[in-house]
Protein backbone atom coordinates (compact mmCIF):
# COMPACT_ATOMS: atom_id res chain seq x y z
CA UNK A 1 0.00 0.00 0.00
CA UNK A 2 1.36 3.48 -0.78
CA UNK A 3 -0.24 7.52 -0.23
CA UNK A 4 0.52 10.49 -0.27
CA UNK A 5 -0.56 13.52 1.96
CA UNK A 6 -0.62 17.00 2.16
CA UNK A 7 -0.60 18.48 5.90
CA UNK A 8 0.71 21.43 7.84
CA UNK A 9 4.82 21.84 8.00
CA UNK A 10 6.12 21.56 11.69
CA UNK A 11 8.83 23.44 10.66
CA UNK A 12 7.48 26.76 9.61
CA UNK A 13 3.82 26.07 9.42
CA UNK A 14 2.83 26.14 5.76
CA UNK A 15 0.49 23.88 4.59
CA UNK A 16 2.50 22.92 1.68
CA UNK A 17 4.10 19.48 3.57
CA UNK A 18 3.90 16.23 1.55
CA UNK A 19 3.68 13.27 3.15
CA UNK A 20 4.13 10.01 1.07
CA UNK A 21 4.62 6.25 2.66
CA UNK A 22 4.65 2.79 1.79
CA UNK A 23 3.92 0.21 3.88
CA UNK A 24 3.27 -3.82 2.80
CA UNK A 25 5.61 -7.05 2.86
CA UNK A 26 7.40 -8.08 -0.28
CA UNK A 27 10.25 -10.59 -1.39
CA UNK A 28 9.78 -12.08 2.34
CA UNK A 29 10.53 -9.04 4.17
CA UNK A 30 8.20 -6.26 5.69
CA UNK A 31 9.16 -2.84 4.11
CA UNK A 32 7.72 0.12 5.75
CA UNK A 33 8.67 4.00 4.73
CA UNK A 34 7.78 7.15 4.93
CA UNK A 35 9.33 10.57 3.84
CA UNK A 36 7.68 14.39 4.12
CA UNK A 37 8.89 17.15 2.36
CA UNK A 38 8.17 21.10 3.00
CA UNK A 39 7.36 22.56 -0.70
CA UNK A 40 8.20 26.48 1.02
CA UNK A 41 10.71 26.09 3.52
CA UNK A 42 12.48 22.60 2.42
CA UNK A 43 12.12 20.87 6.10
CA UNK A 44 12.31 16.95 4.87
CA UNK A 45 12.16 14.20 7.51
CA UNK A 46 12.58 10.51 6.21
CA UNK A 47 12.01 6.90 8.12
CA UNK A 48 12.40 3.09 6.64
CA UNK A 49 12.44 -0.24 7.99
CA UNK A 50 13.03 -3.67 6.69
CA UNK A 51 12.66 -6.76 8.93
CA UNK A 52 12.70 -10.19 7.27
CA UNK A 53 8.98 -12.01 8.37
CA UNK A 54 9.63 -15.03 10.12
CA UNK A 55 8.70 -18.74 8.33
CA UNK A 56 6.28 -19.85 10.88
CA UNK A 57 6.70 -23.66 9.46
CA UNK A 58 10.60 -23.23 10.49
CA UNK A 59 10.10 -22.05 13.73
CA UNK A 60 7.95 -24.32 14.54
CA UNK A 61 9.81 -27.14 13.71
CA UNK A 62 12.68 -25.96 15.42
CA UNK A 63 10.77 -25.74 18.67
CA UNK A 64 9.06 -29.27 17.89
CA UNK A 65 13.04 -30.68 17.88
CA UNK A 66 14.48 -28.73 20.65
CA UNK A 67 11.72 -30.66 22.90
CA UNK A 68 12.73 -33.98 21.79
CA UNK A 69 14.46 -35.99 24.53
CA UNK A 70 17.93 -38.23 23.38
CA UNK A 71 16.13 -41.33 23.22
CA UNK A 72 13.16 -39.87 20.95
CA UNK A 73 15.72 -38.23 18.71
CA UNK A 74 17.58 -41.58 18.17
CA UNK A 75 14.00 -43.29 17.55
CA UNK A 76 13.27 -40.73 14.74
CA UNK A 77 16.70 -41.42 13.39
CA UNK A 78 17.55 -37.93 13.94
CA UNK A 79 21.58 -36.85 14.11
CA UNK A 80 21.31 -33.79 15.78
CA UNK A 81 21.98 -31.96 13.07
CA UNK A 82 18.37 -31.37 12.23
């Protein structure tokens, strides 16, 4: 998803501050941004952030093994490597 906005500067007041943002998760990883930009007086203020989002099938299989006593992991033929 992606806007853009016009609002009031916090700089010097004018009503002439765009706001544009993205926000949505692509290629595996959440990708939120944001930058504003005063058309009058120039004030610009940028923010972005990338965070990979977590396989849920992974993690939970990693928690499933870590619970897995000695003898259960030699039963399932597992070398501890899994």
């Amino acid at each position: 998803m992606s806007a853009d906005n016009w609002t009031n500067c916090s700089k010097c007041g004018s009503s002439s501050f765009r706001e544009d943002y993205e926000i949505g998760i692509w290629s595996g990883e959440f990708h939120a941004s944001y930058r504003g930009r005063c058309e009058d007086c120039g004030y610009t203020f940028t923010f972005k952030h990338d965070a990979p989002v977590e396989n849920d099938a992974e993690r939970l299989r990693a928690e499933a093994l870590a619970k897995l006593t000695p003898a259960d992991r030699k039963a399932l033929g597992l070398d501890g490597n899994d």
